[in-house]
Protein backbone atom coordinates (compact mmCIF):
# COMPACT_ATOMS: atom_id res chain seq x y z
CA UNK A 1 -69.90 89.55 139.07
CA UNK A 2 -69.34 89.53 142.58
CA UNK A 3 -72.03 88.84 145.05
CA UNK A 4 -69.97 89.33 148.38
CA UNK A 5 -73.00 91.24 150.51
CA UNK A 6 -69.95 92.78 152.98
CA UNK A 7 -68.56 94.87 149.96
CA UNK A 8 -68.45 98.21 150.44
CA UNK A 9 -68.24 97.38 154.50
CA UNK A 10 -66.53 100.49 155.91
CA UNK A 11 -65.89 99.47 159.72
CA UNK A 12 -65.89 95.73 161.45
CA UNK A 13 -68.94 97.06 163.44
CA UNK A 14 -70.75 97.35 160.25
CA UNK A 15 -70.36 93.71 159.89
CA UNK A 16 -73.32 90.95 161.06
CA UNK A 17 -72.30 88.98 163.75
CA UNK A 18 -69.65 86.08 162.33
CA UNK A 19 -68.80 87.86 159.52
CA UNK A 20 -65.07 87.78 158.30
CA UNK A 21 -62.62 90.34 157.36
CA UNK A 22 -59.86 89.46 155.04
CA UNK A 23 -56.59 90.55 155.68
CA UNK A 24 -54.27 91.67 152.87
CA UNK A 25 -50.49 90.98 153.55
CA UNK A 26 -48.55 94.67 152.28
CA UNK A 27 -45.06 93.45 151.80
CA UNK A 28 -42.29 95.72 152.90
CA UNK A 29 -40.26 97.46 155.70
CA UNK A 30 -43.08 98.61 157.99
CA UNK A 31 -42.18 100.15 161.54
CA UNK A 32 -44.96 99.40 164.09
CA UNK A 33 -45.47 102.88 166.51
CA UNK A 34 -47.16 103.67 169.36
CA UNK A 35 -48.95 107.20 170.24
CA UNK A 36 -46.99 109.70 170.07
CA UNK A 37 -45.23 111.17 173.12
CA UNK A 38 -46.95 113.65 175.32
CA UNK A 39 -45.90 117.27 174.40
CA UNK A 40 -44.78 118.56 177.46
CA UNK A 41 -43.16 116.90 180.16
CA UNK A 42 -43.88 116.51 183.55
CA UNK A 43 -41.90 119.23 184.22
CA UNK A 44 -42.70 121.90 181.57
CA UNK A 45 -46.18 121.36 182.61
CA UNK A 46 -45.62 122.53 185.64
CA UNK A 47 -43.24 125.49 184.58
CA UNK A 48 -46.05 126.62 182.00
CA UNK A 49 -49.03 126.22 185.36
CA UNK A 50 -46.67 128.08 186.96
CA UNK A 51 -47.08 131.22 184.95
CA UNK A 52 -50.23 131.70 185.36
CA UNK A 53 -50.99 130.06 188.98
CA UNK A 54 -49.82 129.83 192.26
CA UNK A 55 -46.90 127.54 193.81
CA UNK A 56 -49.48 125.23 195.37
CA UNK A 57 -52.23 125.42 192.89
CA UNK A 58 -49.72 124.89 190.07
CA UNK A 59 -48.12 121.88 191.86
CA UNK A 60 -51.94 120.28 192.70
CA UNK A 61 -53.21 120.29 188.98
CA UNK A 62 -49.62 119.45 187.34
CA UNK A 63 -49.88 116.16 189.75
CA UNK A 64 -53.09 115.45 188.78
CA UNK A 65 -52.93 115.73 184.85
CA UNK A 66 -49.60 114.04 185.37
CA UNK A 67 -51.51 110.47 185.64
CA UNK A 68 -52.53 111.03 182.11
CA UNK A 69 -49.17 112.38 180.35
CA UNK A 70 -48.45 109.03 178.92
CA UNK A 71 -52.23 107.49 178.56
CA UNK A 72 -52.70 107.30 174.20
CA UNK A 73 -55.50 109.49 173.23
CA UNK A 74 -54.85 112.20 176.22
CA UNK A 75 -56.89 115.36 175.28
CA UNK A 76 -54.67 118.68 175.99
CA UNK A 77 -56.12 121.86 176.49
CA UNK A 78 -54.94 124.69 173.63
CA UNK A 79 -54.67 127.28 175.85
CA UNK A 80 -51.87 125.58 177.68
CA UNK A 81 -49.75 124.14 175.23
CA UNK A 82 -49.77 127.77 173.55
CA UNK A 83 -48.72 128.92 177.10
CA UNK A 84 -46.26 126.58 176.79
CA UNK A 85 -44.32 128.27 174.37
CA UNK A 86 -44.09 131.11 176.88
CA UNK A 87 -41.19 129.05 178.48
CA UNK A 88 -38.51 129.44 176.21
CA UNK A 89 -37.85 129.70 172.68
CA UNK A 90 -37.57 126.50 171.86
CA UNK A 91 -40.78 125.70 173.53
CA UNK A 92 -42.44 128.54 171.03
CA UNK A 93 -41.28 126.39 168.18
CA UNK A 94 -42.19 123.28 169.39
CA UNK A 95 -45.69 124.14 170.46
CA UNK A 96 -46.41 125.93 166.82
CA UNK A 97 -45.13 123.08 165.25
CA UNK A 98 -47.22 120.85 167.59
CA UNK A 99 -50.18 122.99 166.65
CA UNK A 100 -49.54 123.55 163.11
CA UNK A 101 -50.21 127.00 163.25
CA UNK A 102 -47.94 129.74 161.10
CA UNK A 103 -45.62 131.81 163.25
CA UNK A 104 -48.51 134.74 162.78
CA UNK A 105 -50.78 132.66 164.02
CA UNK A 106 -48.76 131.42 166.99
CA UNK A 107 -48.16 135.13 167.80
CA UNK A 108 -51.98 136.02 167.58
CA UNK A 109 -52.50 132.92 169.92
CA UNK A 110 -49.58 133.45 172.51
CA UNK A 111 -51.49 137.09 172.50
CA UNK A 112 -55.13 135.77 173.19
CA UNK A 113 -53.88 133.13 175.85
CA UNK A 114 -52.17 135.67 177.60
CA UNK A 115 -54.88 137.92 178.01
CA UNK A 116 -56.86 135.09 178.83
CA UNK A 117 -55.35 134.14 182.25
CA UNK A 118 -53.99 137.37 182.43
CA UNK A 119 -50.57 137.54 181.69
CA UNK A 120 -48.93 141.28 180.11
């Protein structure tokens, strides 16, 4: 029978202080990643704030969510990477895959983002 009292121990916060974890060694050809890029660029997040907002108002908020294109985690608003795909076909593709959303469903979202900032 086993008497270890960590059993069951989902996260290493859930462990008393001085507790140990045990590490299992997984043999095999592992690949260690990082985050995943950003997806847009610099410059197609300007070209999508573009669409919907002024030269200089564009140009003000692109340099300012620039500082966190790279940062893991980033949060990315919907509405913008779906106004992304505004910018060129390839860009419609990428963004729906990016979203995992059916091409109806990209369509129906393209639609509703539009008429949110007011685009025909």
């Amino acid at each position: 029978m086993d008497n270890d009292p960590h059993r069951g121990t989902r996260s290493p916060s859930d462990l008393p202080p001085g507790a140990m974890l045990e590490m299992v060694l997984v043999p095999g050809n592992h690949e260690v990643v990082g985050p995943p890029p950003p997806p847009l660029t610099e410059e197609e997040l300007l070209a999508t704030l573009r669409l919907f907002n002024p030269k200089p108002v564009a140009s003000e908020i692109s340099r300012e969510l620039s500082k966190h294109l790279g940062k893991p985690n980033a949060i990315w608003s919907s509405e913008l990477l779906i106004l992304a795909a505004l910018l060129s076909a390839e860009h419609w593709e990428r963004m729906r895959k990016y979203r995992n959303l059916t091409p109806e469903q990209m369509r129906e979202a393209v639609d509703k983002a539009k008429r949110q900032v007011g685009l025909p």
